[in-house]
N, C-alpha and C. Protein backbone atom coordinates (compact mmCIF):
# COMPACT_ATOMS: atom_id res chain seq x y z
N UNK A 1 -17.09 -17.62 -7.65
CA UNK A 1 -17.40 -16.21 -7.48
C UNK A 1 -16.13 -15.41 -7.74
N UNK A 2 -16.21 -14.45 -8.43
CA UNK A 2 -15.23 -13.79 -9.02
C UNK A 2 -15.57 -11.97 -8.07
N UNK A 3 -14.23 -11.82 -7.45
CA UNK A 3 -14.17 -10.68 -6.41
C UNK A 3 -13.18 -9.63 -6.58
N UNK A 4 -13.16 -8.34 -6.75
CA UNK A 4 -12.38 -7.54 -6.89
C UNK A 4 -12.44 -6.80 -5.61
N UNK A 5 -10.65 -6.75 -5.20
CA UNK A 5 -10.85 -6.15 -3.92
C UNK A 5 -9.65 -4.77 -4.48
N UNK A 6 -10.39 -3.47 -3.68
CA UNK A 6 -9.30 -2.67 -3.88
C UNK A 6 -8.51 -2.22 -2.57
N UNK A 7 -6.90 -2.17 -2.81
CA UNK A 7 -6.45 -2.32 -1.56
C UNK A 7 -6.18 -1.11 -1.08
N UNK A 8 -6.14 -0.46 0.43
CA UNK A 8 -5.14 0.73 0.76
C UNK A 8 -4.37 1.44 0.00
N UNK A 9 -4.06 2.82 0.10
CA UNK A 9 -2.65 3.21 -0.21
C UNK A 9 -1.53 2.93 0.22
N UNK A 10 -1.64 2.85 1.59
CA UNK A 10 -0.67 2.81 2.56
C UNK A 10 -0.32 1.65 2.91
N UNK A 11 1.61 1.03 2.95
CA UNK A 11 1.39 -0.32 2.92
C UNK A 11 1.67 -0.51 4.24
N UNK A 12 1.19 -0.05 5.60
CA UNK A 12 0.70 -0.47 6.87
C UNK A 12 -0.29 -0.82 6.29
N UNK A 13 -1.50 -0.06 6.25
CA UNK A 13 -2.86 -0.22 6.41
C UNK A 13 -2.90 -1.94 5.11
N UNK A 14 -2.42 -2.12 4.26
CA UNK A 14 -2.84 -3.03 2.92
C UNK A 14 -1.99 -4.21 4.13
N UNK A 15 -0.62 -4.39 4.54
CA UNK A 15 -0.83 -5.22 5.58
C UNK A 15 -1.30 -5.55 7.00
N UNK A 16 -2.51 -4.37 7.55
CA UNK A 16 -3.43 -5.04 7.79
C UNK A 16 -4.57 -5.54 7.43
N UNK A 17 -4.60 -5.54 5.94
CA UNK A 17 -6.02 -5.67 4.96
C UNK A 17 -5.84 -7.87 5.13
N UNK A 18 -4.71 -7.91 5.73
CA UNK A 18 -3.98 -9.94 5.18
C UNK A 18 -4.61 -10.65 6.04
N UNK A 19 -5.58 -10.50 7.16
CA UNK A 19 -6.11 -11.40 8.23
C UNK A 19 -7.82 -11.71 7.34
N UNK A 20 -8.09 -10.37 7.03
CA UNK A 20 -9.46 -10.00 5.99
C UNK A 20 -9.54 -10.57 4.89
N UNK A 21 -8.35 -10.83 3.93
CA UNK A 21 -8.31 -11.34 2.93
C UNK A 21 -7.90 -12.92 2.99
N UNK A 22 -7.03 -13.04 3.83
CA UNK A 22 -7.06 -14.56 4.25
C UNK A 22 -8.13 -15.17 4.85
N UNK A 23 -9.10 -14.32 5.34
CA UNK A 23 -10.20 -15.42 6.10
C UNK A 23 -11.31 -15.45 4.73
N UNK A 24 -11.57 -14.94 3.83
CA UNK A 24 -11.77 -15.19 2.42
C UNK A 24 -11.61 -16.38 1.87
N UNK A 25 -9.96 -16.43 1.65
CA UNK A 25 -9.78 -17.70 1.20
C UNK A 25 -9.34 -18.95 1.86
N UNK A 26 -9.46 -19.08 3.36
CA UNK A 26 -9.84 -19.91 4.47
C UNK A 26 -11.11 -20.68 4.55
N UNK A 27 -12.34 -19.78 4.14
CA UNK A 27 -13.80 -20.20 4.24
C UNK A 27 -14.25 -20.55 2.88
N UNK A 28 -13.66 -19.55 1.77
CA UNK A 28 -14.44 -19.67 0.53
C UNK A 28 -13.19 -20.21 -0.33
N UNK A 29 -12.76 -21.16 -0.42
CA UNK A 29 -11.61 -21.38 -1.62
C UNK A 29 -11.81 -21.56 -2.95
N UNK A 30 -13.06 -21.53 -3.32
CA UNK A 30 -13.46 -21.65 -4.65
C UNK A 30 -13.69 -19.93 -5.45
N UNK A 31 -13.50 -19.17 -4.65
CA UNK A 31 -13.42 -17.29 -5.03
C UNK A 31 -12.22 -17.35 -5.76
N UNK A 32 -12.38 -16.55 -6.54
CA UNK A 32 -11.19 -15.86 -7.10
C UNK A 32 -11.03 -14.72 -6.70
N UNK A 33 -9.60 -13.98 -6.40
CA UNK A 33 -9.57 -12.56 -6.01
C UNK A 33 -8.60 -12.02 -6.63
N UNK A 34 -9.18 -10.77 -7.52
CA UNK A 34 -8.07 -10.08 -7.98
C UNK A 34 -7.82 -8.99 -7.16
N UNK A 35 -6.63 -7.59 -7.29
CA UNK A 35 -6.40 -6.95 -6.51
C UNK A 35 -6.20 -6.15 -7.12
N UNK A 36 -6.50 -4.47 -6.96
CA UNK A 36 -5.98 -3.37 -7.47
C UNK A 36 -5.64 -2.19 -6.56
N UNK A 37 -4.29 -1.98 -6.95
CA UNK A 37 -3.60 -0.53 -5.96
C UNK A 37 -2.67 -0.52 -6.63
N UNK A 38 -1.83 0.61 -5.48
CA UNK A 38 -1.03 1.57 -6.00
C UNK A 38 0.67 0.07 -5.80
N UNK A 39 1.98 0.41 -6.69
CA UNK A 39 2.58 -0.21 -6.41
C UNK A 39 3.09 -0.80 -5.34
N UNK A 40 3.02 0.05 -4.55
CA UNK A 40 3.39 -0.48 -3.28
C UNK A 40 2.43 -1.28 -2.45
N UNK A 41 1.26 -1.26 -2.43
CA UNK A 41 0.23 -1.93 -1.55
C UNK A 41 0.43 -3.21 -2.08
N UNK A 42 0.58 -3.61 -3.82
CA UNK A 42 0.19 -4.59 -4.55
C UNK A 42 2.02 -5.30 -3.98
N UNK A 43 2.75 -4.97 -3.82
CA UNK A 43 3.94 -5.74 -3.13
C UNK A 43 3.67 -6.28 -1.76
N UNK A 44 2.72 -6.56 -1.21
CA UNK A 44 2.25 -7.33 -0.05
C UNK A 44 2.07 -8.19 -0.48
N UNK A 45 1.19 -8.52 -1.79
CA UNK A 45 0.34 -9.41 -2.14
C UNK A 45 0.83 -10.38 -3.39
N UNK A 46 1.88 -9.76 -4.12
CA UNK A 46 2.64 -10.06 -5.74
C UNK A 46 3.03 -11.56 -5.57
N UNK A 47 3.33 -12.51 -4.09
CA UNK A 47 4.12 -13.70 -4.27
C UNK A 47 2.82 -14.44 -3.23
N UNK A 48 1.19 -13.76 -3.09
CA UNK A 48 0.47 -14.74 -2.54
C UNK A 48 0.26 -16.02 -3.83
N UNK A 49 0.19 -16.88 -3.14
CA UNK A 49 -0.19 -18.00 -4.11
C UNK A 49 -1.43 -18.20 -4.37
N UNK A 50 -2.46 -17.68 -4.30
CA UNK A 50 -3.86 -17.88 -4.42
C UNK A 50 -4.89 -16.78 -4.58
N UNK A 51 -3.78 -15.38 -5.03
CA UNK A 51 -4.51 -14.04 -6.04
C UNK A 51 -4.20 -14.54 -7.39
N UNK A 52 -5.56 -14.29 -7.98
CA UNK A 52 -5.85 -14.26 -9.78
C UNK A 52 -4.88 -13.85 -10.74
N UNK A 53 -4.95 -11.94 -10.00
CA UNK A 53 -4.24 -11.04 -10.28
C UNK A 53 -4.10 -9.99 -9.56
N UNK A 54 -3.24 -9.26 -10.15
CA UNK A 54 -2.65 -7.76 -9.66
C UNK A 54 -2.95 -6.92 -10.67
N UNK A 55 -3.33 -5.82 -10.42
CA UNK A 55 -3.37 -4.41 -10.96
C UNK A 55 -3.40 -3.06 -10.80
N UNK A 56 -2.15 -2.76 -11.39
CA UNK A 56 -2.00 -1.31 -10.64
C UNK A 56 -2.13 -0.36 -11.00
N UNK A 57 -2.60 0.46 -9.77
CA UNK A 57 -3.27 1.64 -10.89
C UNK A 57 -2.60 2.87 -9.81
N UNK A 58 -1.90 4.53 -10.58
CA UNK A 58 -1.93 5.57 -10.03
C UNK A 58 -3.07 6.42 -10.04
N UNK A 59 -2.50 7.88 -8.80
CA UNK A 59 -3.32 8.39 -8.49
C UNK A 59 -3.94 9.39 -9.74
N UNK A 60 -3.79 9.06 -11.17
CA UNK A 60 -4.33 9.53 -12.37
C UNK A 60 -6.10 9.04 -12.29
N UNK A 61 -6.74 9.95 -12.33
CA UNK A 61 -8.12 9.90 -13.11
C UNK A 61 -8.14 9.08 -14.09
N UNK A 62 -7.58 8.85 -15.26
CA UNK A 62 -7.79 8.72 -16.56
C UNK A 62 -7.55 6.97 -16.72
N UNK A 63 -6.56 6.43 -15.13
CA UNK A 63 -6.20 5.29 -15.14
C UNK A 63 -7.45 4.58 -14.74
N UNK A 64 -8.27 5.20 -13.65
CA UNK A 64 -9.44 4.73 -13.38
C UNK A 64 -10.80 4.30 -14.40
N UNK A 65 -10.42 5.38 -14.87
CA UNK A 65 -11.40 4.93 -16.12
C UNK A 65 -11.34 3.36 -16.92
N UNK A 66 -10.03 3.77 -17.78
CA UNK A 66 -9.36 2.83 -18.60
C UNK A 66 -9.18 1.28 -17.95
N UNK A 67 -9.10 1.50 -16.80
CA UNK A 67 -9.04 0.19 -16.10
C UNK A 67 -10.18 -0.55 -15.80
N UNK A 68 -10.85 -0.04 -15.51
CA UNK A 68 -12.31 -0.45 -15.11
C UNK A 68 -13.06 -0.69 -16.26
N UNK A 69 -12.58 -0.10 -17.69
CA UNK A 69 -13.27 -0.87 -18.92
C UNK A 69 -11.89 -2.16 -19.05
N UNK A 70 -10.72 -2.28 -18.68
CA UNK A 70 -9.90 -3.34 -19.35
C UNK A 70 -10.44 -4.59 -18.76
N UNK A 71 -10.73 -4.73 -17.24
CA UNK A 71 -10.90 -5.75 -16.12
C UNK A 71 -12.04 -6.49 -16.02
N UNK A 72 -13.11 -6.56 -16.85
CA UNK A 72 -13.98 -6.80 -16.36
C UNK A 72 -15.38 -6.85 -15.76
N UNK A 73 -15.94 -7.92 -15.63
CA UNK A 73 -16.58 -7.85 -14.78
C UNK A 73 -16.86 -8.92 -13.51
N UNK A 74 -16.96 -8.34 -12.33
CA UNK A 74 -17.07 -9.04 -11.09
C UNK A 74 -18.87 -9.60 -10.70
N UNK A 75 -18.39 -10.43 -9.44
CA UNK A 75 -19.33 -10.68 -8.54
C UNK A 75 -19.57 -9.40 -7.40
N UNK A 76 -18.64 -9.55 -6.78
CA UNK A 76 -18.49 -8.81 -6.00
C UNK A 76 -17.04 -7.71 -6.18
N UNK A 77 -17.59 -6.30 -5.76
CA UNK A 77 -16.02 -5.09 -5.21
C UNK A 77 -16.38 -5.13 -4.15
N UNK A 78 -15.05 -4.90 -3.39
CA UNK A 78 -15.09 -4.53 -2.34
C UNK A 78 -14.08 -3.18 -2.09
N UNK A 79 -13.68 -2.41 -1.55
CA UNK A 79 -12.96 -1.40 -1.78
C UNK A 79 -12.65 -1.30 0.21
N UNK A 80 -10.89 -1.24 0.40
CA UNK A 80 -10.70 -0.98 1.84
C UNK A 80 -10.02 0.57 1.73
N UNK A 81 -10.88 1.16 0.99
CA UNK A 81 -10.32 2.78 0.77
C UNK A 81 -12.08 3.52 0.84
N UNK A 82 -11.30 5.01 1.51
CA UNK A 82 -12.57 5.58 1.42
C UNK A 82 -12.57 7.30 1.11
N UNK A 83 -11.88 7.00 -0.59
CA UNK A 83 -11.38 8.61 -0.78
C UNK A 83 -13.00 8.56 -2.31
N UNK A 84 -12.51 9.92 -2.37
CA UNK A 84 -13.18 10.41 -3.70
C UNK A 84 -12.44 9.61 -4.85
N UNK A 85 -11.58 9.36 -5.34
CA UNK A 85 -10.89 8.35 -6.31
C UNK A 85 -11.69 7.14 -5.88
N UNK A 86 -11.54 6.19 -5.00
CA UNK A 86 -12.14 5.07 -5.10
C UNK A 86 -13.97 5.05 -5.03
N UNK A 87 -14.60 6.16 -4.47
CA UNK A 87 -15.83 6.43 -5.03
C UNK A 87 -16.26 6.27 -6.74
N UNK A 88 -15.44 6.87 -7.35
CA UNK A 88 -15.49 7.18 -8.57
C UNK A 88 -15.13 5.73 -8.95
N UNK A 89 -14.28 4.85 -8.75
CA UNK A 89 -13.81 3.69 -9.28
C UNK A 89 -15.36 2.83 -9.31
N UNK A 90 -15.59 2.79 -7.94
CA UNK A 90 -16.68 1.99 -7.32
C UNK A 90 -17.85 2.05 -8.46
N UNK A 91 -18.26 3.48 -8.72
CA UNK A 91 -18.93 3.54 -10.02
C UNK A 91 -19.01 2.96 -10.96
N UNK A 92 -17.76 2.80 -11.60
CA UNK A 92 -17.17 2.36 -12.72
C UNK A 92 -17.00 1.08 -13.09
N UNK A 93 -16.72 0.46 -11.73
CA UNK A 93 -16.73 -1.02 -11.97
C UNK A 93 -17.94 -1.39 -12.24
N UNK A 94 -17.81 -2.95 -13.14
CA UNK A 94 -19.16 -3.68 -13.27
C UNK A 94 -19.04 -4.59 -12.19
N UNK A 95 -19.96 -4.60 -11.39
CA UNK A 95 -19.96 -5.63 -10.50
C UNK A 95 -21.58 -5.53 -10.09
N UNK A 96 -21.92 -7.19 -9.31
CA UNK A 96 -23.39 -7.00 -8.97
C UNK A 96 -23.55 -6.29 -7.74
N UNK A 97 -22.56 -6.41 -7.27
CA UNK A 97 -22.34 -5.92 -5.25
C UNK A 97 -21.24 -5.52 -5.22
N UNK A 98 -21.44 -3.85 -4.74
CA UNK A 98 -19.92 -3.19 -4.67
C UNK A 98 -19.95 -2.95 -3.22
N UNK A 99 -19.10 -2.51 -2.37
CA UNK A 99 -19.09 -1.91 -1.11
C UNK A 99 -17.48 -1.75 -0.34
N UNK A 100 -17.78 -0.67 -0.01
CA UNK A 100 -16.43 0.19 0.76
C UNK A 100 -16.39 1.05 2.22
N UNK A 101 -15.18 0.06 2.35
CA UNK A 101 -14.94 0.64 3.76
C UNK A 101 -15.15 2.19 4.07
N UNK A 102 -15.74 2.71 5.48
CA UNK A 102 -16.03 3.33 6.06
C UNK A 102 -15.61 3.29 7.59
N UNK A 103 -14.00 4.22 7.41
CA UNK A 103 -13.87 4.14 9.10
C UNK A 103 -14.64 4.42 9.88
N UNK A 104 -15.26 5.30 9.89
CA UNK A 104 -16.58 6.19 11.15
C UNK A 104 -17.50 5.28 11.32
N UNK A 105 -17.81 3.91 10.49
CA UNK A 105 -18.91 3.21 11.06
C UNK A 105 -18.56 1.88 11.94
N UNK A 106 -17.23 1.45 11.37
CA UNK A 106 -16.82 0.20 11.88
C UNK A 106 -16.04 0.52 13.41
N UNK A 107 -15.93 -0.42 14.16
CA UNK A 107 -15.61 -0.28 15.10
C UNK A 107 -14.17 -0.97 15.37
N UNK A 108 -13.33 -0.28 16.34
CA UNK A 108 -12.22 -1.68 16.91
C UNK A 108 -11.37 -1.17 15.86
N UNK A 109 -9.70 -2.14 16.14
CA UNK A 109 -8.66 -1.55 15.51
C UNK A 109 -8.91 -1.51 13.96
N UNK A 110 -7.78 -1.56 13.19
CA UNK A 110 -8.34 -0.80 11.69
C UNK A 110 -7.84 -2.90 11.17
N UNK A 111 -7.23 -3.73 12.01
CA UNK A 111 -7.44 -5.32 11.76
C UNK A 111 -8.97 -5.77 11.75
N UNK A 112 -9.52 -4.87 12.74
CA UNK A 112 -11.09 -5.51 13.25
C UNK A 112 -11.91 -5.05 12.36
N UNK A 113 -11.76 -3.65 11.83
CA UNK A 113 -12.43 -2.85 10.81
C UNK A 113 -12.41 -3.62 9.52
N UNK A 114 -11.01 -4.01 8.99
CA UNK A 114 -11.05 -4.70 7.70
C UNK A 114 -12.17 -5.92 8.09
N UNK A 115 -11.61 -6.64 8.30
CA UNK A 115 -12.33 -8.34 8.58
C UNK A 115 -13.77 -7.97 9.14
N UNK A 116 -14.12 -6.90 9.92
CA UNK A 116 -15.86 -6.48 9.94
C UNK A 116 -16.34 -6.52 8.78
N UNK A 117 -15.61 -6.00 7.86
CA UNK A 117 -15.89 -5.56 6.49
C UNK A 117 -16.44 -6.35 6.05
N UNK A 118 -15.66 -7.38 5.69
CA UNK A 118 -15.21 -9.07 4.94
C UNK A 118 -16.50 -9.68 5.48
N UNK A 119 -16.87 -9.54 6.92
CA UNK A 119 -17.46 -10.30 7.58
C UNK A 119 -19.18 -10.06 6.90
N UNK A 120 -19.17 -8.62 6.90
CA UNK A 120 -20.47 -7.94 6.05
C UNK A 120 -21.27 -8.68 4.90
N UNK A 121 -19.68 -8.26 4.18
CA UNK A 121 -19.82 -8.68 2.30
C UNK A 121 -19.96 -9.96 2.40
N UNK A 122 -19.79 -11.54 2.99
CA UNK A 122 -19.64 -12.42 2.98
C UNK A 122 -20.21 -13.13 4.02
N UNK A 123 -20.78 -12.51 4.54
CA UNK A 123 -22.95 -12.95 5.74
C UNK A 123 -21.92 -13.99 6.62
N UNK A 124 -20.73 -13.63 6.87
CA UNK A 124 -20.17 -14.62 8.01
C UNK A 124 -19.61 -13.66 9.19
N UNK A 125 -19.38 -14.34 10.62
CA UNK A 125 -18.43 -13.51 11.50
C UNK A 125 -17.39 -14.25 12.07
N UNK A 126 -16.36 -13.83 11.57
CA UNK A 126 -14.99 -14.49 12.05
C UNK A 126 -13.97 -12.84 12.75
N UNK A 127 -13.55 -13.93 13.20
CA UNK A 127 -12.42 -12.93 13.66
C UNK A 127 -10.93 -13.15 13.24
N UNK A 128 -10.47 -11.62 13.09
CA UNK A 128 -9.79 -11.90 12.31
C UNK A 128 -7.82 -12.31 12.94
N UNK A 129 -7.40 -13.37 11.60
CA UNK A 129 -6.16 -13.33 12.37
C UNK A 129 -5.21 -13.42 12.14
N UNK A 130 -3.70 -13.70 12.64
CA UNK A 130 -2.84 -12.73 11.85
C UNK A 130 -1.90 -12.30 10.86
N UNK A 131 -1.42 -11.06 10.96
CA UNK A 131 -1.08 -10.69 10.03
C UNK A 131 0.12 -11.56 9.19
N UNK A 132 -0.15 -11.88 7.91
CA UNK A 132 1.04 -12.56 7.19
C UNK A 132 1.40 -12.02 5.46
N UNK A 133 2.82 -12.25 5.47
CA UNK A 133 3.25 -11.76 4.31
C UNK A 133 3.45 -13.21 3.44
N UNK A 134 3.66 -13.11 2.37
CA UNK A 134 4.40 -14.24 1.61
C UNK A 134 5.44 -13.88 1.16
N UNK A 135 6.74 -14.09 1.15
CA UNK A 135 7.78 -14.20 0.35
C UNK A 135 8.16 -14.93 -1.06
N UNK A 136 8.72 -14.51 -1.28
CA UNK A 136 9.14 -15.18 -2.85
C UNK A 136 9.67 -16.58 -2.39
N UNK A 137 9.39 -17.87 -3.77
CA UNK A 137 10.04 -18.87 -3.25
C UNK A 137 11.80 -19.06 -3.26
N UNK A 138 12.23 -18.14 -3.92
CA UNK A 138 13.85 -18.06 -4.14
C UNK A 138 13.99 -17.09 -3.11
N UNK A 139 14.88 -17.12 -2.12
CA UNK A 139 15.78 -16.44 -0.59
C UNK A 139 16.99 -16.96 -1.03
N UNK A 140 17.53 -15.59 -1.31
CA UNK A 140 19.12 -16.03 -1.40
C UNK A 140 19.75 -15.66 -0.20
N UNK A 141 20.38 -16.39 0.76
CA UNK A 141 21.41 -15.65 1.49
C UNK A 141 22.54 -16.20 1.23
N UNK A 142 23.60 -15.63 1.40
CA UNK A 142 25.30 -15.72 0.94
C UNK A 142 26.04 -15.69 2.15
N UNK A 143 27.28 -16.38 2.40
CA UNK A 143 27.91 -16.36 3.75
C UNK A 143 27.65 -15.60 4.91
N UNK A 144 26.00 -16.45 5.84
CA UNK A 144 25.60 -16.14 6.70
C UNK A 144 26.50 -16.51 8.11
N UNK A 145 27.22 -16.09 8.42
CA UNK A 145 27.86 -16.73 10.09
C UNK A 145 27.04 -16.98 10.45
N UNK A 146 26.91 -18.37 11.17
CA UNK A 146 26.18 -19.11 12.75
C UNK A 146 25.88 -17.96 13.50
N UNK A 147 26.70 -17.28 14.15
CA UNK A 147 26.38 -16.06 14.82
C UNK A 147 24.96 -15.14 14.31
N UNK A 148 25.70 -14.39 13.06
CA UNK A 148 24.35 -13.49 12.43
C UNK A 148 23.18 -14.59 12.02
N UNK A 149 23.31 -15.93 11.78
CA UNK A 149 21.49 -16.54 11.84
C UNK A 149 21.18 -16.24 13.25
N UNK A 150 22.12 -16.84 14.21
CA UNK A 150 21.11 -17.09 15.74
C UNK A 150 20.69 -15.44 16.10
N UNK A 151 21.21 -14.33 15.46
CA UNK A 151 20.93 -12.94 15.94
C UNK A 151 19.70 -12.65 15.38
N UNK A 152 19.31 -13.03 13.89
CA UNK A 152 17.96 -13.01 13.40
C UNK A 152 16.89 -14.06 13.46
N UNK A 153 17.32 -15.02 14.16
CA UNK A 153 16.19 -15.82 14.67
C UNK A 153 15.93 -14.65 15.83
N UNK A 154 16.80 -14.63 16.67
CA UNK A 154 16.27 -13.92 18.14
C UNK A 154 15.74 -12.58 17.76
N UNK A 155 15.86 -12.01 16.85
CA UNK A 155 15.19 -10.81 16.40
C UNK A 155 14.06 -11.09 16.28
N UNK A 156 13.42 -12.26 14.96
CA UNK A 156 12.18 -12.44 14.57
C UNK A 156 11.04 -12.82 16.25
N UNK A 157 12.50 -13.84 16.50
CA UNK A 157 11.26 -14.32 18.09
C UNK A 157 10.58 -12.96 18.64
N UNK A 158 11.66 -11.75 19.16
CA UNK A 158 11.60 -11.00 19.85
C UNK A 158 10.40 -9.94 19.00
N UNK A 159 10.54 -10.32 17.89
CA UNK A 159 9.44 -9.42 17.23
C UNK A 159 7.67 -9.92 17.27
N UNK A 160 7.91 -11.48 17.24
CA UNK A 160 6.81 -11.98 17.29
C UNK A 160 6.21 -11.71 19.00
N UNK A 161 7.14 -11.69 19.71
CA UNK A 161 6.79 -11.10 21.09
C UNK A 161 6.29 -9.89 21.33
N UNK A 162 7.00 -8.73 20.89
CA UNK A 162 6.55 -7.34 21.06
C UNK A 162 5.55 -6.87 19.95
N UNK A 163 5.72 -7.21 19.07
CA UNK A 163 4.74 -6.48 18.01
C UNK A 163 5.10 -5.43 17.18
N UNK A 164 6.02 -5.22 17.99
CA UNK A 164 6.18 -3.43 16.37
C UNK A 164 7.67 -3.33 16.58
N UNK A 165 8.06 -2.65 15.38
CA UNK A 165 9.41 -2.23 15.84
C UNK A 165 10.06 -1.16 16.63
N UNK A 166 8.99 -0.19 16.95
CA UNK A 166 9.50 0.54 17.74
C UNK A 166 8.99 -0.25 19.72
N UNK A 167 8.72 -1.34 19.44
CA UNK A 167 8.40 -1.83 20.78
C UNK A 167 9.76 -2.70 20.63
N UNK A 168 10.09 -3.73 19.84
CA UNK A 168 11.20 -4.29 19.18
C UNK A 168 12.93 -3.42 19.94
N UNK A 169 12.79 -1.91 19.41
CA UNK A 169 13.97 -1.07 19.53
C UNK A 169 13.87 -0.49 21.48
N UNK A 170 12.74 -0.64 21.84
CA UNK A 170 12.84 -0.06 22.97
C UNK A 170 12.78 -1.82 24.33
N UNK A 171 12.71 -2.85 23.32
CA UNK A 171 13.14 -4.23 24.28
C UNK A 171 14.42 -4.55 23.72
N UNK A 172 15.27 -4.23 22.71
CA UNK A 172 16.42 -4.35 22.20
C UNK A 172 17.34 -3.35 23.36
N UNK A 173 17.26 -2.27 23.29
CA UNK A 173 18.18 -0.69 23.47
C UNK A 173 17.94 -0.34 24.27
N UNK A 174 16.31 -0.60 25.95
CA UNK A 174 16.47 0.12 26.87
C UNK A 174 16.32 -0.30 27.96
């Protein structure tokens, strides 16, 4: 099954779109998923190992068009945007089953909202879980002191503890 998902603008919201899109390819590994947004959303996703593709598109009209004749055609869209631009996309695409998020109907945080979504389009209910990035396989670091690793291990711990960084800065600083 071949799936086009379109992601957020915003790259909060596109990394919380990663619990939704991972329980996708958790249950269904035989999907393919391509992805389309704006540059920045599509940098969440550029070093997953198991998207098709990437494609990016600005907030131009004319890109919407042109794109949606270059790409294809799908099984399924799904769209985690809910402007007049991605209406118009939704159109445009060929797909047999399109459908797009709608904050006002889904319930629970905007993690629970995505993966409701997912859960819809794909007649399953999971819950969703958490959030992860991929990194590139090349990490260069250059004369790290013993000191500054053990300071960013205890950072990451302390982050995996609190949750945000401004919860992070106020268990660090107060």
């Amino acid at each position: 099954m071949k799936i086009l998902i379109e992601l957020p603008t915003w790259l909060g919201d596109t990394v919380m779109t990663t619990p939704a899109i991972e329980s996708i390819f958790d249950n269904f590994p035989q999907f393919k998923l391509q992805l389309v947004g704006q540059k920045t959303s599509l940098e969440v996703y550029k070093n997953h190992p198991k998207i098709d593709k990437l494609f990016e598109i600005s907030d131009k009209y004319i890109q919407y068009f042109s794109l949606a004749r270059k790409i294809g055609n799908f099984d399924i869209f799904v769209s985690f945007r809910n402007t007049f631009r991605s209406r118009i996309f939704r159109k445009l695409i060929k797909a047999s089953k399109k459908y797009s998020f709608n904050k006002g109907v889904l319930k629970g945080h905007q993690v629970e909202q995505y993966q409701n979504l997912i859960n819809y389009v794909m007649d399953v209910n999971l819950k969703p879980g958490k959030l992860k990035l991929y990194q590139s396989s090349v990490i260069q670091i250059t004369k790290l002191t013993p000191q500054l690793l053990v300071l960013i291990q205890v950072l990451l711990m302390a982050m995996q503890n609190v949750g945000s960084l401004k919860n992070l800065y106020h268990w660090v600083v107060c």
